[in-house]
C-alpha atoms as a PDB file:
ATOM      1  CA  UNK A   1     -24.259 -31.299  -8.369  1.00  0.00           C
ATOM      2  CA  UNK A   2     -22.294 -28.531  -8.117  1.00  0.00           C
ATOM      3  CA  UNK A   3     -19.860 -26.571 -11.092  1.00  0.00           C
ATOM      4  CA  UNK A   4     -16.915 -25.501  -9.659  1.00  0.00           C
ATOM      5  CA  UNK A   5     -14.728 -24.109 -11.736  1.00  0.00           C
ATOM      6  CA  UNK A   6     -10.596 -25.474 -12.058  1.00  0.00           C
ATOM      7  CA  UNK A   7      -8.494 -23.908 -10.386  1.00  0.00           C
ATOM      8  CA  UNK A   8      -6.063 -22.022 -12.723  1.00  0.00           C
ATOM      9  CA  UNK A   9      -2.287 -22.922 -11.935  1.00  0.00           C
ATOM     10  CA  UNK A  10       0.800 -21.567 -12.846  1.00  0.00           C
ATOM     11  CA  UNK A  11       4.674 -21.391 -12.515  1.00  0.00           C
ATOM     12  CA  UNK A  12       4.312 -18.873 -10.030  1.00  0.00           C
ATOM     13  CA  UNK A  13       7.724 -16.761 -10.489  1.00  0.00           C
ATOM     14  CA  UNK A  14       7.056 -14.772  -6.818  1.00  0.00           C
ATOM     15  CA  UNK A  15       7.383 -18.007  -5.010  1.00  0.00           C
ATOM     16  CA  UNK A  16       8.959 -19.915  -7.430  1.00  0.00           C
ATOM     17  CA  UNK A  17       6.820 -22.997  -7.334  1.00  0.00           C
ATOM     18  CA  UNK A  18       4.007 -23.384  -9.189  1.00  0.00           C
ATOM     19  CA  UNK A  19       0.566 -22.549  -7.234  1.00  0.00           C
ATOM     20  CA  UNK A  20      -2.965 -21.092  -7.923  1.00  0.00           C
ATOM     21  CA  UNK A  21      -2.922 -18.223 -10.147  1.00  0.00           C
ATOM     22  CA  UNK A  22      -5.225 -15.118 -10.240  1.00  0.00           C
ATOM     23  CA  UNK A  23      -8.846 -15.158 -10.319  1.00  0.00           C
ATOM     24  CA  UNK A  24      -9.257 -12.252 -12.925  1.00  0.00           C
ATOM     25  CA  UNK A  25      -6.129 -10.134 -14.960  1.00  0.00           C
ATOM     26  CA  UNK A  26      -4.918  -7.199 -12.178  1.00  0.00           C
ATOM     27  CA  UNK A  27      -3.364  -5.164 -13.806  1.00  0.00           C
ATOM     28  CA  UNK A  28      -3.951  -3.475 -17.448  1.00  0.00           C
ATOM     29  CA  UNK A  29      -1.702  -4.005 -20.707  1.00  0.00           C
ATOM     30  CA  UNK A  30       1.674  -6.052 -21.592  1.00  0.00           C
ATOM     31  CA  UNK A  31       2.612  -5.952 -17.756  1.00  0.00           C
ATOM     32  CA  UNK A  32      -0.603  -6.964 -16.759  1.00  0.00           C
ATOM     33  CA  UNK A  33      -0.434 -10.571 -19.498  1.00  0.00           C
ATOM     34  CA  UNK A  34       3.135 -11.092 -18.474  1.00  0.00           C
ATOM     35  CA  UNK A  35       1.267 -10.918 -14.154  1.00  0.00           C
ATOM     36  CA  UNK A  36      -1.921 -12.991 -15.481  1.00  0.00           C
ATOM     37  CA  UNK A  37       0.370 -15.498 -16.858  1.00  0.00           C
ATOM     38  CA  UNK A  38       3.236 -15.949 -14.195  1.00  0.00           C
ATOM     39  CA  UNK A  39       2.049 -14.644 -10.876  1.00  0.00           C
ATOM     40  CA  UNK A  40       0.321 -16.439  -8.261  1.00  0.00           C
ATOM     41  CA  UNK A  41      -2.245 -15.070  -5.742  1.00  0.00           C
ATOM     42  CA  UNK A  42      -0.136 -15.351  -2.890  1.00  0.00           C
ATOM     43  CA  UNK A  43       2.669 -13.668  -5.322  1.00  0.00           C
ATOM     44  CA  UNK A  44       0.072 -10.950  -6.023  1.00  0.00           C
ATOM     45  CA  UNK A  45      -0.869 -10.655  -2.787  1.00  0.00           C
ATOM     46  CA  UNK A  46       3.000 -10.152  -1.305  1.00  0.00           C
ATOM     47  CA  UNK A  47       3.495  -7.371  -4.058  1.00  0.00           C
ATOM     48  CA  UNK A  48       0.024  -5.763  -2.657  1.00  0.00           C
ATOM     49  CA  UNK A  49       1.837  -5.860   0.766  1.00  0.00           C
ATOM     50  CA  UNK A  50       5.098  -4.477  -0.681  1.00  0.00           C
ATOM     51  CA  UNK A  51       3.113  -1.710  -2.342  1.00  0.00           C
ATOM     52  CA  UNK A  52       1.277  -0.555   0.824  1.00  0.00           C
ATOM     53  CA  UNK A  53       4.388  -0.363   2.520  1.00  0.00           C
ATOM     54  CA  UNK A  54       6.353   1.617   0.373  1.00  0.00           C
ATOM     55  CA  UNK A  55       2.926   3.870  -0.184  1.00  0.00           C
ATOM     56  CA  UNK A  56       3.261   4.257   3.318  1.00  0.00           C
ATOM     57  CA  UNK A  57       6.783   4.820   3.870  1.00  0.00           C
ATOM     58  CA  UNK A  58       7.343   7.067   0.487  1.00  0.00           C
ATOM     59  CA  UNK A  59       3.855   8.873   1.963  1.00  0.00           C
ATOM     60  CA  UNK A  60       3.145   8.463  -2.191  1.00  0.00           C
ATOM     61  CA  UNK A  61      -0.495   9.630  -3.388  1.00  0.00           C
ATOM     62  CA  UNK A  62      -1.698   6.402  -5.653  1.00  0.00           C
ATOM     63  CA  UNK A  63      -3.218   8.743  -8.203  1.00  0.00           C
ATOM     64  CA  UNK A  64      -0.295  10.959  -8.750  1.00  0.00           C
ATOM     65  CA  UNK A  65       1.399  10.371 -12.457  1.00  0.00           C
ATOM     66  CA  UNK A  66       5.042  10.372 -10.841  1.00  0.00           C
ATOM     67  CA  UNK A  67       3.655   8.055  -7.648  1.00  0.00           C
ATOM     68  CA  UNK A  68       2.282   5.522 -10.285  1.00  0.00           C
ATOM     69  CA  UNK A  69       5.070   5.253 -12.511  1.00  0.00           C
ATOM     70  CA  UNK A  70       7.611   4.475  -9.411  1.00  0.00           C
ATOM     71  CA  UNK A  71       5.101   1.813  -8.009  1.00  0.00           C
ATOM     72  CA  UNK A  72       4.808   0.035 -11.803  1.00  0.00           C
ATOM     73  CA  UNK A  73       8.810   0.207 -12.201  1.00  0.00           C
ATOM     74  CA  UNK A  74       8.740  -1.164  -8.118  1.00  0.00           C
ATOM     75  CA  UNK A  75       6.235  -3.927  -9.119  1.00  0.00           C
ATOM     76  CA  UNK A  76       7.919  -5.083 -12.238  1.00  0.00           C
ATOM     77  CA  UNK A  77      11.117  -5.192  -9.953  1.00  0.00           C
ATOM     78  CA  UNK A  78       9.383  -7.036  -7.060  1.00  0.00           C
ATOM     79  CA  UNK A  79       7.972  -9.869  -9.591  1.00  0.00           C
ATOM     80  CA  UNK A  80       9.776 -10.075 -11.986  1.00  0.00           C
ATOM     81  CA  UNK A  81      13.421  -9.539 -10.684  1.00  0.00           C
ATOM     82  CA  UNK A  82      15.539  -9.989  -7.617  1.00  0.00           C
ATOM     83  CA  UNK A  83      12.309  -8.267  -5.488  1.00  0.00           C
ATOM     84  CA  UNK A  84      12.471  -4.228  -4.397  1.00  0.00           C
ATOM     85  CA  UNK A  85      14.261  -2.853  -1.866  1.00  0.00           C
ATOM     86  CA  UNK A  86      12.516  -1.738   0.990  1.00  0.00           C
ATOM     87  CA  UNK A  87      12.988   1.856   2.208  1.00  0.00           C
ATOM     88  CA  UNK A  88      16.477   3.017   3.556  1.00  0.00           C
ATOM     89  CA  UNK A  89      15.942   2.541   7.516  1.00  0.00           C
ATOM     90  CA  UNK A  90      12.667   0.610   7.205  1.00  0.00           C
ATOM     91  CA  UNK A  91      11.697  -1.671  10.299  1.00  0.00           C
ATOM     92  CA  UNK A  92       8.807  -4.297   9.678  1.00  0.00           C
ATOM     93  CA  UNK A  93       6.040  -3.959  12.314  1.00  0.00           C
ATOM     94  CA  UNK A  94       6.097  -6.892  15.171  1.00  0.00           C
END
């Protein structure tokens, strides 16, 4: 027999339903309880997609002190608000 382990739900407030949360805690500090608690891997997983896009678009350098504050104040917006705004003139890839 087999242990799997439950799968860890919550009121996921990305999707706004509730679904399977994260594995492990993502990010570090009171942000990251407030993610472990209320996000959703498929939440997580559309802010990792936001992220890339505006690291992308912004040409930002992860590991910059300026670059990481902007993407913590974007992913606090994109979870736990109204979502970011995408880039002035941004077009999504076909």
């Amino acid at each position: 027999m087999t242990d799997t382990p439950a799968v860890r739900m919550v009121q996921c407030v990305v999707l706004k339903k509730e679904a399977p949360g994260l594995e492990r805690p993502v990010y570090p500090g009171e942000l990251g309880a407030r993610i472990w608690k209320n996000v959703s891997k498929e939440g997580w997983q559309r802010w990792v997609a936001h992220q890339t896009m505006l690291i992308n678009e912004y040409r930002l350098v992860p590991i910059e002190p300026k670059a990481r504050k902007f993407l913590e104040a974007e992913m606090e917006k994109f979870l736990f608000s109204d979502g970011a705004a995408k880039p002035e003139g941004y077009v999504a890839p076909p």
